[in-house]
C-alpha atoms as a PDB file:
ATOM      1  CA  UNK A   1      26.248  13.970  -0.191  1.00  0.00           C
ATOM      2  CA  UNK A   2      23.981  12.166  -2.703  1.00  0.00           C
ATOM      3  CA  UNK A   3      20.235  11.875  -2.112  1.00  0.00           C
ATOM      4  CA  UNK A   4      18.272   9.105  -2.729  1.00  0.00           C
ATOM      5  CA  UNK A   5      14.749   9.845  -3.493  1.00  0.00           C
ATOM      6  CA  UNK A   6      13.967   6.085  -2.607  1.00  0.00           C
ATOM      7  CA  UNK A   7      15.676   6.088   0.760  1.00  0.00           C
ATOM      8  CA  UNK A   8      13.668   6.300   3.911  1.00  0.00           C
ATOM      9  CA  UNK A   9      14.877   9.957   5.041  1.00  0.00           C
ATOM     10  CA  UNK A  10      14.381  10.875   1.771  1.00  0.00           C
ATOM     11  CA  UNK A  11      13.274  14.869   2.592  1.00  0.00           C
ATOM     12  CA  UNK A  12      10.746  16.452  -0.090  1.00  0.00           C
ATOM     13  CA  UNK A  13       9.618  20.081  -1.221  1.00  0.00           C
ATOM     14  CA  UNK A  14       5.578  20.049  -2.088  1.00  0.00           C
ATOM     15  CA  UNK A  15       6.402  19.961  -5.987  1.00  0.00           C
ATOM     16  CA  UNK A  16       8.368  16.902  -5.254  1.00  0.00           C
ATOM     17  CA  UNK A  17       5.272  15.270  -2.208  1.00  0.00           C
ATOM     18  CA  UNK A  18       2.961  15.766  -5.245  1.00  0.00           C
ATOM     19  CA  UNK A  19       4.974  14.359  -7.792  1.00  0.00           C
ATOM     20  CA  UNK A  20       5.582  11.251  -5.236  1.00  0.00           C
ATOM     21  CA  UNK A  21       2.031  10.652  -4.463  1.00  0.00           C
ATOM     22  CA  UNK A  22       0.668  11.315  -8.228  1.00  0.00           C
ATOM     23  CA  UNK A  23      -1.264  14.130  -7.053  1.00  0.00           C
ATOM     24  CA  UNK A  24      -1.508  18.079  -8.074  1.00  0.00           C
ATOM     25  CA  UNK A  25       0.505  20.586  -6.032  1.00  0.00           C
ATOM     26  CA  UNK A  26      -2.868  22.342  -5.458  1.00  0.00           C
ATOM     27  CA  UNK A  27      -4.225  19.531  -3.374  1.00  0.00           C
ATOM     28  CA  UNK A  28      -1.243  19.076  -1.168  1.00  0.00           C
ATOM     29  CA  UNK A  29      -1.164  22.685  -0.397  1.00  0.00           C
ATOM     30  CA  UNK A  30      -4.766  22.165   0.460  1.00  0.00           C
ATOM     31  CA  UNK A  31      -3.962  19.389   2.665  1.00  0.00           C
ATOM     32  CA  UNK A  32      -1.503  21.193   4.524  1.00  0.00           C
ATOM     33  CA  UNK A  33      -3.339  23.973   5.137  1.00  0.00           C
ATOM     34  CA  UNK A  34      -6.167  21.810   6.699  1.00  0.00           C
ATOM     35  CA  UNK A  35      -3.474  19.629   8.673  1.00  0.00           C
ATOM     36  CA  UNK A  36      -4.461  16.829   6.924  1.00  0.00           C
ATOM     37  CA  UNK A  37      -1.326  15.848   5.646  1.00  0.00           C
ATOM     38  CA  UNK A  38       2.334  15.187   7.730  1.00  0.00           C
ATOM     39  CA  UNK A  39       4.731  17.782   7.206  1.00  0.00           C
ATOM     40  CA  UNK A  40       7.346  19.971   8.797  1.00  0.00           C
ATOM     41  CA  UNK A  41       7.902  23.577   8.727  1.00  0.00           C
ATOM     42  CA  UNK A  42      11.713  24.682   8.017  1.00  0.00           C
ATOM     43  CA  UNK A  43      11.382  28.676   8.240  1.00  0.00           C
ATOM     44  CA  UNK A  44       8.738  29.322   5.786  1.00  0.00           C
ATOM     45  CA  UNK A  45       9.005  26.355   3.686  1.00  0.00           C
ATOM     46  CA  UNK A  46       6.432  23.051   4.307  1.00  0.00           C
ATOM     47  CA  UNK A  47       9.175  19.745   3.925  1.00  0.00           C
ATOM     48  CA  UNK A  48       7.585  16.277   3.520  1.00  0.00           C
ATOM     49  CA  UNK A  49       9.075  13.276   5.185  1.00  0.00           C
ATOM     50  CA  UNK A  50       9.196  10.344   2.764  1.00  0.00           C
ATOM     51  CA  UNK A  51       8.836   7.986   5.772  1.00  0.00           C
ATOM     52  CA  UNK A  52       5.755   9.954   7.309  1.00  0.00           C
ATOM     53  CA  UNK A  53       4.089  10.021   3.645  1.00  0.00           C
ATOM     54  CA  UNK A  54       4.241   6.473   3.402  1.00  0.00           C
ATOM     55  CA  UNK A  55       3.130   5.268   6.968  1.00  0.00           C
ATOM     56  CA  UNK A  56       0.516   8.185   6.015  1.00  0.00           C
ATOM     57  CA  UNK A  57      -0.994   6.660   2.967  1.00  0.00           C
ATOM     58  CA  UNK A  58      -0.717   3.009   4.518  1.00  0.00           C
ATOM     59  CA  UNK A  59      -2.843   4.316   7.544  1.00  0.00           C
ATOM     60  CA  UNK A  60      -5.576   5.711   5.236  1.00  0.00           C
ATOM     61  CA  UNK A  61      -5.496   2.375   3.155  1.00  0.00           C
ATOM     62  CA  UNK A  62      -6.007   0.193   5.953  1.00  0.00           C
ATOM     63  CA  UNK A  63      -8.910   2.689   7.705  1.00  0.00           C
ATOM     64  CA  UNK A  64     -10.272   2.197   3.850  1.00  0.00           C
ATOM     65  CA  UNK A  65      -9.933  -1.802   4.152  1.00  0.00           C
ATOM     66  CA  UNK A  66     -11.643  -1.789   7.535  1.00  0.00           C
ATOM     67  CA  UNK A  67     -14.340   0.039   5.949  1.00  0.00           C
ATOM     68  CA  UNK A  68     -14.927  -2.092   3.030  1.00  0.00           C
ATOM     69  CA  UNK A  69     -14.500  -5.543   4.292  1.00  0.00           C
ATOM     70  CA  UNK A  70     -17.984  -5.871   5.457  1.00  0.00           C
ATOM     71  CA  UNK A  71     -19.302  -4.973   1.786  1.00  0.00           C
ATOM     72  CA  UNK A  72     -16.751  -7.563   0.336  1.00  0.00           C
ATOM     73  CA  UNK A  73     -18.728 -10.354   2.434  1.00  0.00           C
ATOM     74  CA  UNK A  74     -16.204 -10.430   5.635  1.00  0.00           C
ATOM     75  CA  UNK A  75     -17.429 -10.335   8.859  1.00  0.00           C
ATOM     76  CA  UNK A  76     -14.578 -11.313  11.100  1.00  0.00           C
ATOM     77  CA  UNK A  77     -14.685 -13.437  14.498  1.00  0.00           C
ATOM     78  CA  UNK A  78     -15.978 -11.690  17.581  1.00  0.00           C
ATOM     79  CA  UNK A  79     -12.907 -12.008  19.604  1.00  0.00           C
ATOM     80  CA  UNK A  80     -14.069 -13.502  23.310  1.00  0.00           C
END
């Protein structure tokens, strides 16, 4: 089998989740302990989901958006 670090069920150790997200090992261990962060448990060792990781970080970037379109000028329609 040949794995394809770009392919959706692409499975990752946490050396290889912070290499992915540009981010020290330190911080993801940090963010698993807190449960901040999806991941899997496979005995002892914390897996990352390549798919979870990126509907992760496009879930926090759209909660950011939300958050900043009122300072960018945008107020929206009131819907009814």
């Amino acid at each position: 089998m040949i794995y394809d670090p770009t392919a959706v069920n692409y499975v990752m150790n946490t050396l290889q989740a912070a290499s992915y997200l540009g981010v020290p090992k330190d911080l993801i261990d940090d963010l698993v302990a807190k449960r901040n962060i999806p991941f899997t448990k496979v005995g002892d060792r914390v897996v990352f989901s390549k798919a979870a990781l990126d509907y992760w970080i496009y879930a926090k970037s759209m909660e950011n958006l939300q958050d900043d379109l009122p300072n960018l000028g945008f107020q929206g329609r009131k819907v009814g």
